[in-house]
Every structure is written in structure tokens, then in C-alpha cells.
Protein backbone atom coordinates (compact mmCIF):
# COMPACT_ATOMS: atom_id res chain seq x y z
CA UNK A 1 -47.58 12.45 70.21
CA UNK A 2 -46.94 14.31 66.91
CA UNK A 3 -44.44 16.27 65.85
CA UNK A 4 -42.31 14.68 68.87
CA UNK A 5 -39.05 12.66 67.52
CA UNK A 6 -38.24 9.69 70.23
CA UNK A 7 -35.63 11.45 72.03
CA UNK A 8 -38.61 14.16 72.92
CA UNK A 9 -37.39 17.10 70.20
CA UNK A 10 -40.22 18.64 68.59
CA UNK A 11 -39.87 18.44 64.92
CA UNK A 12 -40.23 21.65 63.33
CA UNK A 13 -43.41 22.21 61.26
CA UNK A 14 -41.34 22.24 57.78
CA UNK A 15 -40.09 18.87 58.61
CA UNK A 16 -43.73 17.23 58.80
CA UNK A 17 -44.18 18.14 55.31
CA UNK A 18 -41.84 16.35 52.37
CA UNK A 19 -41.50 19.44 49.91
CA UNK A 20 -40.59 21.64 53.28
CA UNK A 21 -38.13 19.09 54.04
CA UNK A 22 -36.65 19.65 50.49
CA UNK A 23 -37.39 23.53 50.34
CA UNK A 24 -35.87 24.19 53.66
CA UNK A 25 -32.50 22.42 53.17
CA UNK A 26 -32.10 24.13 49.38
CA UNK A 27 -32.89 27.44 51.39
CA UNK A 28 -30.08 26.79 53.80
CA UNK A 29 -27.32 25.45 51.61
CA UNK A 30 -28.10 28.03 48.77
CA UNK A 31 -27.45 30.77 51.44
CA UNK A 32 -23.68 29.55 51.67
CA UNK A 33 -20.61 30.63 49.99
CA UNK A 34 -18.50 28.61 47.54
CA UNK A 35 -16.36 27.28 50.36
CA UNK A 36 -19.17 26.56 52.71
CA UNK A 37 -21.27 24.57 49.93
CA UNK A 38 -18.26 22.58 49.04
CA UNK A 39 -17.76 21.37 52.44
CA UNK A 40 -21.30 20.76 53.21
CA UNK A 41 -21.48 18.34 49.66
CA UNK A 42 -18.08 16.37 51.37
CA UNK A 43 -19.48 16.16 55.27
CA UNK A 44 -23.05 15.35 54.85
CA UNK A 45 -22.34 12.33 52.78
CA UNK A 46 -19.79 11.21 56.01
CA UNK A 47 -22.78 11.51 58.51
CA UNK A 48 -24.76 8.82 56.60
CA UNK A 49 -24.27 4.93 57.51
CA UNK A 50 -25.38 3.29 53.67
CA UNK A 51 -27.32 0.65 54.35
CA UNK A 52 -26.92 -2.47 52.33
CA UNK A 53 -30.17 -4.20 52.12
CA UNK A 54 -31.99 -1.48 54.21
CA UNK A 55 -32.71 2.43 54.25
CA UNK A 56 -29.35 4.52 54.82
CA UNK A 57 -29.17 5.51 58.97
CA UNK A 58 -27.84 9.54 60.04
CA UNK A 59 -24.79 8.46 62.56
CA UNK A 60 -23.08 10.61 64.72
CA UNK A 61 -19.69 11.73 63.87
CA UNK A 62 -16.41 13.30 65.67
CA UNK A 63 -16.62 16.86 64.42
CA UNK A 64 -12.51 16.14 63.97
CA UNK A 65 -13.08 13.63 62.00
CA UNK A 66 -15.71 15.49 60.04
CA UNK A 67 -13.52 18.51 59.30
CA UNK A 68 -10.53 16.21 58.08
CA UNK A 69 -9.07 16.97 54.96
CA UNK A 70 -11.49 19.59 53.62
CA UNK A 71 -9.82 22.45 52.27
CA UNK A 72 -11.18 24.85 54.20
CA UNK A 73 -11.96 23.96 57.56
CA UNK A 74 -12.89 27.59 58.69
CA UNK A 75 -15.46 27.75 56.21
CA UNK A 76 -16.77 23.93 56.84
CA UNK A 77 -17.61 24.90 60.60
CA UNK A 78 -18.97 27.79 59.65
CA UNK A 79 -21.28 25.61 57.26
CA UNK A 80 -21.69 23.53 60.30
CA UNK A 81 -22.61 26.06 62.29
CA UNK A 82 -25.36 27.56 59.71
CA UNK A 83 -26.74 24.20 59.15
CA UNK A 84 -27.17 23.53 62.91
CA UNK A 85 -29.20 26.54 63.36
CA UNK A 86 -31.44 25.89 60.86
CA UNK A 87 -32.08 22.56 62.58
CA UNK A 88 -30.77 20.27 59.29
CA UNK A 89 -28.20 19.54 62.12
CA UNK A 90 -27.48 18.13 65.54
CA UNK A 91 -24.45 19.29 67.57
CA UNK A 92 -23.47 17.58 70.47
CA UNK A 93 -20.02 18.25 72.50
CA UNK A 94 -18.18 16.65 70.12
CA UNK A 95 -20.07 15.13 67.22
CA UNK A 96 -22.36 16.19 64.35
CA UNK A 97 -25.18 14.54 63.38
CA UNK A 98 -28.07 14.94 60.58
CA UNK A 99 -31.31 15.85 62.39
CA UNK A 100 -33.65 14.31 61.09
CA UNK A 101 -33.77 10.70 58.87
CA UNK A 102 -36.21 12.38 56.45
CA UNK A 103 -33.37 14.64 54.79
CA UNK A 104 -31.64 11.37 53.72
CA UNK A 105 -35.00 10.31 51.69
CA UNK A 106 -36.29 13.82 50.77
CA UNK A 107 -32.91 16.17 49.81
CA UNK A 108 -32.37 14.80 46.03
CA UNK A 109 -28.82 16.74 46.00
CA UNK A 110 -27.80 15.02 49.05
CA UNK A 111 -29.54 11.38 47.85
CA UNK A 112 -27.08 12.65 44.97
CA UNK A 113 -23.66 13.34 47.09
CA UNK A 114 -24.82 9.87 49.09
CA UNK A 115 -24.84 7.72 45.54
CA UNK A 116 -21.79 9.11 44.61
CA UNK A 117 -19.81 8.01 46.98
CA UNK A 118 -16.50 8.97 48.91
């Protein structure tokens, strides 16, 4: 069925369509603060497994984890928490996850903060 991902979600409408993939996470991350962006530019890269001779992979990470060593961890769950509600994330009990595979192709700034490594 479409517009279903395999663990039964329905995929919002913007996500079917490339430049809404790109236009909605710009939209999100431009709405945060100074704080907020910077974290989001250090966690998102940590929620992607690079893939050697294949496409990078979202993985799940300890929110703990996630939040380690940022600066301002208030302002990174907050950024967390924004992201999540606009669907660009996954929360789970205790991990964080990107949503959906197609931000990893279609977000150029985060293809950018992926490429440039830890």
C-alpha cells in the first residue's frame, strides 16, 4: 500500500515528494535558535550508520548518548523535541531515530554534516 512505511506508519504527504522532503526539514531547522541548530548539525550526523560500499542506514540511538557532550543539552532536547513533532524524527523510550531514509538522500545540509564527519 502507499504511503505505508513497513512498520505500518503512514508517511506524511511531504515525504512522498523529494523537494517536500527538502522544504520541510529547512522549514523545521530554520525555525530553531542558535543553540538548537547547533545541536541538531552534531546529533543528526550520530543517527546515521555510513555505509561503506552501500547507501548510509538511519540507526537508532540512546538519547544519552545522543545528548553527550553538546554544549547545551537543554537546548538539544528541545531541538529533539521540535524535530520529532514535525515527524523528521522517531522517539522511542529511550532512543532517537531519523524517520524516514529519504532525509539522508534528499537534506543537502545534512548529506553536508554526514560528509564531514565527526
Amino acid at each position: 500500500m502507499r504511503g505505508i512505511t513497513a512498520h505500518g506508519r503512514r508517511i506524511p504527504r511531504h515525504w512522498r515528494d523529494r523537494a517536500g522532503d527538502r522544504d520541510h526539514a529547512e522549514q523545521v531547522y530554520g525555525s530553531l535558535h542558535g543553540a538548537g541548530r547547533d545541536a541538531v548539525r552534531r546529533m543528526l550526523p550520530r543517527l546515521v550508520r555510513v555505509g561503506e560500499d552501500a547507501s548510509d542506514t538511519a540507526r537508532s540511538v540512546e538519547r544519552a548518548e545522543l545528548l553527550h557532550g553538546l554544549a547545551d543539552p537543554g537546548a538539544a532536547q528541545r531541538a529533539i523535541d521540535r524535530c520529532a513533532a514535525a515527524r523528521l524524527l522517531t522517539l522511542d523510550r529511550d532512543t532517537v531515530r531519523i524517520s524516514y531514509e529519504a532525509l539522508l538522500r534528499e537534506w543537502p545540509d545534512l548529506r553536508k554534516w554526514i560528509n564531514a564527519g565527526p
